[in-house]
Structure formats: C-alpha cells, structure tokens
PDB file of N, CA and C in Angstrom:
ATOM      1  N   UNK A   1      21.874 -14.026  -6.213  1.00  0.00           N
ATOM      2  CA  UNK A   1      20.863 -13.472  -7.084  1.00  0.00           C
ATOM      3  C   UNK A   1      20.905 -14.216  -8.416  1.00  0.00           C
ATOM      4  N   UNK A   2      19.654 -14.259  -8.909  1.00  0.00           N
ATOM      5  CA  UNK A   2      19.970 -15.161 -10.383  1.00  0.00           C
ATOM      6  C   UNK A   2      18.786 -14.205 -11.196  1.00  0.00           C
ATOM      7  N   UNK A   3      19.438 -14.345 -12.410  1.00  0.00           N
ATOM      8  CA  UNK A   3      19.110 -13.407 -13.355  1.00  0.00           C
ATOM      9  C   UNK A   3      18.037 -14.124 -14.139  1.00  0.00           C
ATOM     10  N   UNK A   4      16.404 -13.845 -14.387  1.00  0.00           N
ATOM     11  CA  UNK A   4      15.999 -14.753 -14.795  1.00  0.00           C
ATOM     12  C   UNK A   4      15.460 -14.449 -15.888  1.00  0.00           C
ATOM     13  N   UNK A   5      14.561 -15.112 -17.355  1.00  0.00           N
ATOM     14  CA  UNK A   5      13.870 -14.854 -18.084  1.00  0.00           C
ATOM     15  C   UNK A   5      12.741 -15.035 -18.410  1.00  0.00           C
ATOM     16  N   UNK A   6      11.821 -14.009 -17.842  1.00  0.00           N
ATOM     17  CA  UNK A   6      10.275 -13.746 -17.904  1.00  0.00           C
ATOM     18  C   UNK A   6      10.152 -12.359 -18.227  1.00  0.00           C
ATOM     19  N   UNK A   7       8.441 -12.300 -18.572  1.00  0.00           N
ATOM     20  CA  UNK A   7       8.390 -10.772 -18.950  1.00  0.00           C
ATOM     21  C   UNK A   7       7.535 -10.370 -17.829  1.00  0.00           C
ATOM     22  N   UNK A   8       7.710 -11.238 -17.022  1.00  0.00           N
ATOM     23  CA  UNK A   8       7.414 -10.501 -15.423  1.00  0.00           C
ATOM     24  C   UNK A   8       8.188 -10.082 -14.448  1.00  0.00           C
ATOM     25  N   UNK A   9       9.299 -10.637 -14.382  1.00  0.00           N
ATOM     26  CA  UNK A   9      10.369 -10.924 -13.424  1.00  0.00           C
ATOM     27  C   UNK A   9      11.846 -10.353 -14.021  1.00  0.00           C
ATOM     28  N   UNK A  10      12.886  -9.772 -13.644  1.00  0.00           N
ATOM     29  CA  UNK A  10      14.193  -8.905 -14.002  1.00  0.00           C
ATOM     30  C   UNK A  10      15.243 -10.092 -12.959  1.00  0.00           C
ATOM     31  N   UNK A  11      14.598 -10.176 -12.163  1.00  0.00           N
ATOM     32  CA  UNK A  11      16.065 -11.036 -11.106  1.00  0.00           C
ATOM     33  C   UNK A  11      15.789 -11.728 -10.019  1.00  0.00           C
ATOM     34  N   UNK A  12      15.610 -12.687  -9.202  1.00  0.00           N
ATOM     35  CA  UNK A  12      15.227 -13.116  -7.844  1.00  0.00           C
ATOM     36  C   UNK A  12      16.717 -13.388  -6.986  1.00  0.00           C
ATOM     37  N   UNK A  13      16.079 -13.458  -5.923  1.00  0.00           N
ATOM     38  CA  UNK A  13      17.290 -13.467  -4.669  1.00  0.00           C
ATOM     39  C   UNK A  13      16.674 -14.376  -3.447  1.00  0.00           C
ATOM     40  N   UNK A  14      17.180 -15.710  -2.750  1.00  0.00           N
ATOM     41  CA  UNK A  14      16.429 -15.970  -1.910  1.00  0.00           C
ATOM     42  C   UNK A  14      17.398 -16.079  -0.832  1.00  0.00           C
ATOM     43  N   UNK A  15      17.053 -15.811   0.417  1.00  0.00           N
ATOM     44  CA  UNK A  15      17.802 -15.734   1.498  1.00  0.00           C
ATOM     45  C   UNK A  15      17.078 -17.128   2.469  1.00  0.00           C
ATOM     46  N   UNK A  16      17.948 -18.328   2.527  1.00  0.00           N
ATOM     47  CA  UNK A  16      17.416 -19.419   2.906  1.00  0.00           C
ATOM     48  C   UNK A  16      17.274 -19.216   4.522  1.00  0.00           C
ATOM     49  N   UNK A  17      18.212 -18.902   5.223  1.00  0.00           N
ATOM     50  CA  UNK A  17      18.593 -18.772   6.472  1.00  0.00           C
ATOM     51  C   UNK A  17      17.317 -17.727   7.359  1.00  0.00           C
ATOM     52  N   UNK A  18      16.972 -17.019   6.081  1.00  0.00           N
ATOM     53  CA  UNK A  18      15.782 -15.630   6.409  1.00  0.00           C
ATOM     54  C   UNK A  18      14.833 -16.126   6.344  1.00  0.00           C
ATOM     55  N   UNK A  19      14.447 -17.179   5.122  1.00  0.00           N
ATOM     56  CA  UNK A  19      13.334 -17.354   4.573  1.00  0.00           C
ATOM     57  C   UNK A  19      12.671 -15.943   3.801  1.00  0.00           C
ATOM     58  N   UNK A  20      13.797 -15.573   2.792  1.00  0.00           N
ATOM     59  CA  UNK A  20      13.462 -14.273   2.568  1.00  0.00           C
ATOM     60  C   UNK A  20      13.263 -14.617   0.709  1.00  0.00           C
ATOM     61  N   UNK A  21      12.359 -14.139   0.123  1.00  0.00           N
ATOM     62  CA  UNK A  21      12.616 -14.002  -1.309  1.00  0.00           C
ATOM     63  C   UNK A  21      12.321 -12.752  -1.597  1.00  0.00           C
ATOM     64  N   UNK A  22      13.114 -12.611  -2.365  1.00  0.00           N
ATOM     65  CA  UNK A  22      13.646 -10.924  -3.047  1.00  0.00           C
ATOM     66  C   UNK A  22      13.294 -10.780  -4.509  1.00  0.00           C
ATOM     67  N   UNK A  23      12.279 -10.233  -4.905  1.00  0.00           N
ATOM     68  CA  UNK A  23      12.334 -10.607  -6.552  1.00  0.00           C
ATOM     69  C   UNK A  23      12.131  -9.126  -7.100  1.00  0.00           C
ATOM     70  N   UNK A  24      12.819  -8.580  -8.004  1.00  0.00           N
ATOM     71  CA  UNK A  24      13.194  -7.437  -9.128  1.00  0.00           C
ATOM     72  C   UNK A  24      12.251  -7.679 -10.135  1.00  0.00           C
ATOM     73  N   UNK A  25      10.571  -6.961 -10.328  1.00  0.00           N
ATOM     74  CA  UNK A  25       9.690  -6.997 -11.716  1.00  0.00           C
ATOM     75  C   UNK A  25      10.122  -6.429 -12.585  1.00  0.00           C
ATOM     76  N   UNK A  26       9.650  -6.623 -13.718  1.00  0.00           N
ATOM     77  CA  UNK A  26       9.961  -5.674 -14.779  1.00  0.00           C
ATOM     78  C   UNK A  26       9.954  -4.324 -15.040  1.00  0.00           C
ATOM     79  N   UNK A  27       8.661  -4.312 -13.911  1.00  0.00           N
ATOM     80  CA  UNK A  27       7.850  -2.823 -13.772  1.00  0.00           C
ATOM     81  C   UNK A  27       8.739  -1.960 -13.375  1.00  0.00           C
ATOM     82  N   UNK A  28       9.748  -2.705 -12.608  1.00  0.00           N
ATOM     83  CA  UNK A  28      10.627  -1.748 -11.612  1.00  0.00           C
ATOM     84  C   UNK A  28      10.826  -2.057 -10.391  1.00  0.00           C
ATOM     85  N   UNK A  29      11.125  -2.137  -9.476  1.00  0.00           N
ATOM     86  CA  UNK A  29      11.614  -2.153  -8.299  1.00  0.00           C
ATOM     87  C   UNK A  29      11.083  -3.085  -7.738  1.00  0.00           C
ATOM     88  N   UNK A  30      12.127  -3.709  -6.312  1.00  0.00           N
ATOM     89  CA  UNK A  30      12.512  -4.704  -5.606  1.00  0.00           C
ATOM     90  C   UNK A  30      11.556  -5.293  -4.440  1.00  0.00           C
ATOM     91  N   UNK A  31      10.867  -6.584  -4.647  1.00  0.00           N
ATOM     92  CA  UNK A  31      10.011  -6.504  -3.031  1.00  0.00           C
ATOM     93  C   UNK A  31      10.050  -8.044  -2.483  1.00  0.00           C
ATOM     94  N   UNK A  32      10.576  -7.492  -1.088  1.00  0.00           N
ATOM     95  CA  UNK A  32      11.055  -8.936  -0.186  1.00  0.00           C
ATOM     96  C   UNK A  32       9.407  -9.528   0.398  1.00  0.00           C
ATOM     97  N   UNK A  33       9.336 -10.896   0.304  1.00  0.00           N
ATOM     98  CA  UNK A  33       8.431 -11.766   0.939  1.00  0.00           C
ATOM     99  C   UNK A  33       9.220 -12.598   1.888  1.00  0.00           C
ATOM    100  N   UNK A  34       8.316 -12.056   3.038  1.00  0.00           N
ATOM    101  CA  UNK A  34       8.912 -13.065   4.387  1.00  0.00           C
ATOM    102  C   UNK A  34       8.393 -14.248   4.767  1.00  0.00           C
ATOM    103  N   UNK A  35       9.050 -15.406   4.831  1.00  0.00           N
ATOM    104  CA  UNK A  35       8.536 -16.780   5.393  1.00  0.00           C
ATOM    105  C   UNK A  35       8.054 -17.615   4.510  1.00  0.00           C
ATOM    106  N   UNK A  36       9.413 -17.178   3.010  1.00  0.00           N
ATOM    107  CA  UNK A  36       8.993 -18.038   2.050  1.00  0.00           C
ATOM    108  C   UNK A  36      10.171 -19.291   2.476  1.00  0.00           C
ATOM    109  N   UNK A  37       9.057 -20.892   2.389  1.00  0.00           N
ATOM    110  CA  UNK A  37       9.718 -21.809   2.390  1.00  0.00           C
ATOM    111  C   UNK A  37      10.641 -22.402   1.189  1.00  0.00           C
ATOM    112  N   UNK A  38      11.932 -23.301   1.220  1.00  0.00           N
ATOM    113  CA  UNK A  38      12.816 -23.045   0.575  1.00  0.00           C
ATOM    114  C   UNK A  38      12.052 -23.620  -0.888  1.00  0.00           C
ATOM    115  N   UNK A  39      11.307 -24.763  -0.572  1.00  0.00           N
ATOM    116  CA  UNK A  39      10.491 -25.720  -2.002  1.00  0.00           C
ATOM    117  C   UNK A  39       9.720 -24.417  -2.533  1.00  0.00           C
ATOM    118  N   UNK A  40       9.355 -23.368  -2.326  1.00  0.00           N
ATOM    119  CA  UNK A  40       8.710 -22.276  -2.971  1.00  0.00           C
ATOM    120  C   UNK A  40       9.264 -21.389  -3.362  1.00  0.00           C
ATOM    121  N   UNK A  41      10.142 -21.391  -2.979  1.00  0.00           N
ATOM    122  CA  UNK A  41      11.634 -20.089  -3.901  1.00  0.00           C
ATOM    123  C   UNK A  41      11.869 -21.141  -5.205  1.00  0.00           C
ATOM    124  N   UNK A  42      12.169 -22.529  -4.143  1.00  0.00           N
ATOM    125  CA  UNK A  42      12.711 -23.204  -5.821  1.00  0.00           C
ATOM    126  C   UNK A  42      11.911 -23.418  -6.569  1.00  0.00           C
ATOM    127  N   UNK A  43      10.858 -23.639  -6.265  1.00  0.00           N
ATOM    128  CA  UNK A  43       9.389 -23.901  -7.102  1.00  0.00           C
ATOM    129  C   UNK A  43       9.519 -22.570  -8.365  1.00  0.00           C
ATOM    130  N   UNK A  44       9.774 -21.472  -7.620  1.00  0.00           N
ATOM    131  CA  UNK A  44       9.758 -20.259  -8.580  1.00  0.00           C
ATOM    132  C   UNK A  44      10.557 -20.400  -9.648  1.00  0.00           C
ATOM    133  N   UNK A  45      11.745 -20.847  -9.195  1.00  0.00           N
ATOM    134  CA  UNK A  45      12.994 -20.810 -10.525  1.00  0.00           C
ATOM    135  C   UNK A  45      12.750 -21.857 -11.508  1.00  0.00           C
ATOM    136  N   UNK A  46      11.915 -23.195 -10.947  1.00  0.00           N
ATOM    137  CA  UNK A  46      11.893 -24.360 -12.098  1.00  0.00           C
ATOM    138  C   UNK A  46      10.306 -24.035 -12.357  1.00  0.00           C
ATOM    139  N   UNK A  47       9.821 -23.121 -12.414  1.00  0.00           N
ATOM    140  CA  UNK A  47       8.361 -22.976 -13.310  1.00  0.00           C
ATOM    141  C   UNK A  47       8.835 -22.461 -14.557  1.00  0.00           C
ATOM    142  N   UNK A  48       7.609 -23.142 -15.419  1.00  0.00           N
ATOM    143  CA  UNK A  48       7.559 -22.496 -16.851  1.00  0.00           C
ATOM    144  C   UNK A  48       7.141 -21.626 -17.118  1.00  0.00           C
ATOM    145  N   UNK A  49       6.364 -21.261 -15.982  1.00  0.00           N
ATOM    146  CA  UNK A  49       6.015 -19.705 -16.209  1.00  0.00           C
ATOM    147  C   UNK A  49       6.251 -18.573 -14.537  1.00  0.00           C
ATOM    148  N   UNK A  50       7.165 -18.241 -14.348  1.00  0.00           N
ATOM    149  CA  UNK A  50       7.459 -17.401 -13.575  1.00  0.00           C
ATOM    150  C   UNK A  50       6.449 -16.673 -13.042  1.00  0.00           C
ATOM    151  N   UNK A  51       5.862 -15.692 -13.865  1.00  0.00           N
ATOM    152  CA  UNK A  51       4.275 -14.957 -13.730  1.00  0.00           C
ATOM    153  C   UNK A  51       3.580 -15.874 -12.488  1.00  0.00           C
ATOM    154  N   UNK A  52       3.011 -16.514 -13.593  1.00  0.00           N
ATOM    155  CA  UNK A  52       1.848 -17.618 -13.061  1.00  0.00           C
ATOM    156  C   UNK A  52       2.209 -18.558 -11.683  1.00  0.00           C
ATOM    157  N   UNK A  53       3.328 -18.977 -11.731  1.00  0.00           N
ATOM    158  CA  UNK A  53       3.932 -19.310 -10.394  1.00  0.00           C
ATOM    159  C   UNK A  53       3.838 -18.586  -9.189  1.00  0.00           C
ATOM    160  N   UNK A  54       4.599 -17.126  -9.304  1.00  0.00           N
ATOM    161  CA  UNK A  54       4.141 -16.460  -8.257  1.00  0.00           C
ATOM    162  C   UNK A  54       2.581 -15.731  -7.895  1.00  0.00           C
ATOM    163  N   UNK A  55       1.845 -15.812  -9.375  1.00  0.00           N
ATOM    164  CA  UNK A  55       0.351 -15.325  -9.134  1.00  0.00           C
ATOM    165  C   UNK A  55      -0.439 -16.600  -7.642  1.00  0.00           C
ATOM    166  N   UNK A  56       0.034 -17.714  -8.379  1.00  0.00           N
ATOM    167  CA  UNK A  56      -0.801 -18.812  -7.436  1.00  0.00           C
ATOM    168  C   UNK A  56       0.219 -19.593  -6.554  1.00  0.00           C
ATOM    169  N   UNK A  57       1.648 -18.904  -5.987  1.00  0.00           N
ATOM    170  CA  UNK A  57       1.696 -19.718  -5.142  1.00  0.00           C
ATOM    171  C   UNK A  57       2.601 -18.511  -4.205  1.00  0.00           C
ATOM    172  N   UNK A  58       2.854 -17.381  -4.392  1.00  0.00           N
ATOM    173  CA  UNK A  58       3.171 -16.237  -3.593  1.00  0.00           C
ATOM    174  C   UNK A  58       2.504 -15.107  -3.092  1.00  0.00           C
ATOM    175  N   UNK A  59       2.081 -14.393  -4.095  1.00  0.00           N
ATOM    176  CA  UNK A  59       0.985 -13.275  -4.002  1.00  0.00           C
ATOM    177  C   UNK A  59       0.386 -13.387  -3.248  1.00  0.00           C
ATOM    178  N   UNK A  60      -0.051 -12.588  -2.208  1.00  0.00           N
ATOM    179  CA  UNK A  60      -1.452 -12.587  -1.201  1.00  0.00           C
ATOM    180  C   UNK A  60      -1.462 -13.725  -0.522  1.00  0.00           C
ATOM    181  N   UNK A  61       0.222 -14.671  -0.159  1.00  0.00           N
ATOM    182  CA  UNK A  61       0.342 -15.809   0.321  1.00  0.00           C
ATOM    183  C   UNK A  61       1.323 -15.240   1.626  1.00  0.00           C
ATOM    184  N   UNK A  62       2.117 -14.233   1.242  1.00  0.00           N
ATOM    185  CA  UNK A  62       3.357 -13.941   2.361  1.00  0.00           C
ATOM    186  C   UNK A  62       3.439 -12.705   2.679  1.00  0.00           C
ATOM    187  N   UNK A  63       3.500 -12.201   3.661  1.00  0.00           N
ATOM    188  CA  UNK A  63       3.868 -10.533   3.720  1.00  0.00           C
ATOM    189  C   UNK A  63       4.823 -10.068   2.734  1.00  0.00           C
ATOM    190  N   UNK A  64       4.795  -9.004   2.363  1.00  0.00           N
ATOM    191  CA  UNK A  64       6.142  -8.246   1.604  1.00  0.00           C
ATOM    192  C   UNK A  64       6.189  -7.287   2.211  1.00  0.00           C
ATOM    193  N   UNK A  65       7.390  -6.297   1.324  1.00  0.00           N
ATOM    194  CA  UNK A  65       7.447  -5.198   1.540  1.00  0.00           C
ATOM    195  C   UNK A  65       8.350  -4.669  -0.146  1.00  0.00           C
ATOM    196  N   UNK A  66       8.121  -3.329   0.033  1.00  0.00           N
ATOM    197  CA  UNK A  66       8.827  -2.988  -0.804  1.00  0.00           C
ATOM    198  C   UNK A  66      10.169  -1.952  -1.039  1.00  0.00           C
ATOM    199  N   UNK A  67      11.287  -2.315  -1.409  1.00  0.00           N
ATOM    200  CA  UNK A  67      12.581  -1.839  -1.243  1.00  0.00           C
ATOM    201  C   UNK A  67      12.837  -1.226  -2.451  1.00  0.00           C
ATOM    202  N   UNK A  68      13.354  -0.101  -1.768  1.00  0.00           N
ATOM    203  CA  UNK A  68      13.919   1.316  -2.643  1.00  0.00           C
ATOM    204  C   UNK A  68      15.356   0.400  -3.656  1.00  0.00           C
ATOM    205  N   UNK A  69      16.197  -0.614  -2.851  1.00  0.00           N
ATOM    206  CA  UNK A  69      17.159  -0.652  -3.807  1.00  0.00           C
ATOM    207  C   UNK A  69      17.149  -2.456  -3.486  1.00  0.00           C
ATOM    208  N   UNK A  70      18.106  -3.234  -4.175  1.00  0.00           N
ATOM    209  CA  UNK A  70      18.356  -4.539  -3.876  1.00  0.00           C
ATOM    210  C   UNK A  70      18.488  -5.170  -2.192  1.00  0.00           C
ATOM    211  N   UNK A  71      17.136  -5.856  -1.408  1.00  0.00           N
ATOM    212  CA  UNK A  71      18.026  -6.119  -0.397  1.00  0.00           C
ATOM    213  C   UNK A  71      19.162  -6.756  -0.138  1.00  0.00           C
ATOM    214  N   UNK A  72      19.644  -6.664   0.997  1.00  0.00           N
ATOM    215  CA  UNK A  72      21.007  -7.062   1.410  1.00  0.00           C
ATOM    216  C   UNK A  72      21.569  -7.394   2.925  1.00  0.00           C
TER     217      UNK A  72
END
C-alpha cells in the first residue's frame, strides 16, 4: 500500500498477480478495480495529478466494487 498525496486519493494498493487496484478516496472508503494493467496502476502513482489520472484513464474503464474495509 502506498500512502499518497492528493485531495482525491488517502492510499492505493495494487495487486499485480490479480491485476487488482485498490484505492482509499478521501470521501471515505475503499474500491477495488479489476483487470487493471500493471503500466496503469503505475501510470496512477507517477501522475501529477492523481484525480485527473484516474478520471481519464480508470473510471468507467474497469469494473469495481466497493469494500467495507482495506482489501486483502
């Protein structure tokens, strides 16, 4: 998990082996996207803008779901 700094984002988690990304909003609580490729998790961590990264290159791109606590 890496702790990140945006005023969108609290923490991300990517599970390479899953193709899983896990990301913690600000808003509150935890939601996994399935069949994220690994250049798009990392894509997330080296953007300058976190937000905007996942607006146009996750959102409404991968299934999610949403988790009551950190997956694991």
């Amino acid at each position: 998990m890496v702790r990140v700094t945006s005023s969108a984002m609290r923490d991300v988690d990517y599970d390479r082996a899953r193709r899983r990304l896990s990301i913690r909003f600000a808003q509150g609580g935890w939601y996994s996207y399935s069949g994220v490729p690994p250049r798009v998790a990392a894509g997330l961590l080296a953007a300058p803008s976190l937000g905007r990264y996942f607006h146009a290159r996750i959102r409404d791109r991968y299934p999610f779901r949403r988790q009551r606590a950190r997956p694991g």
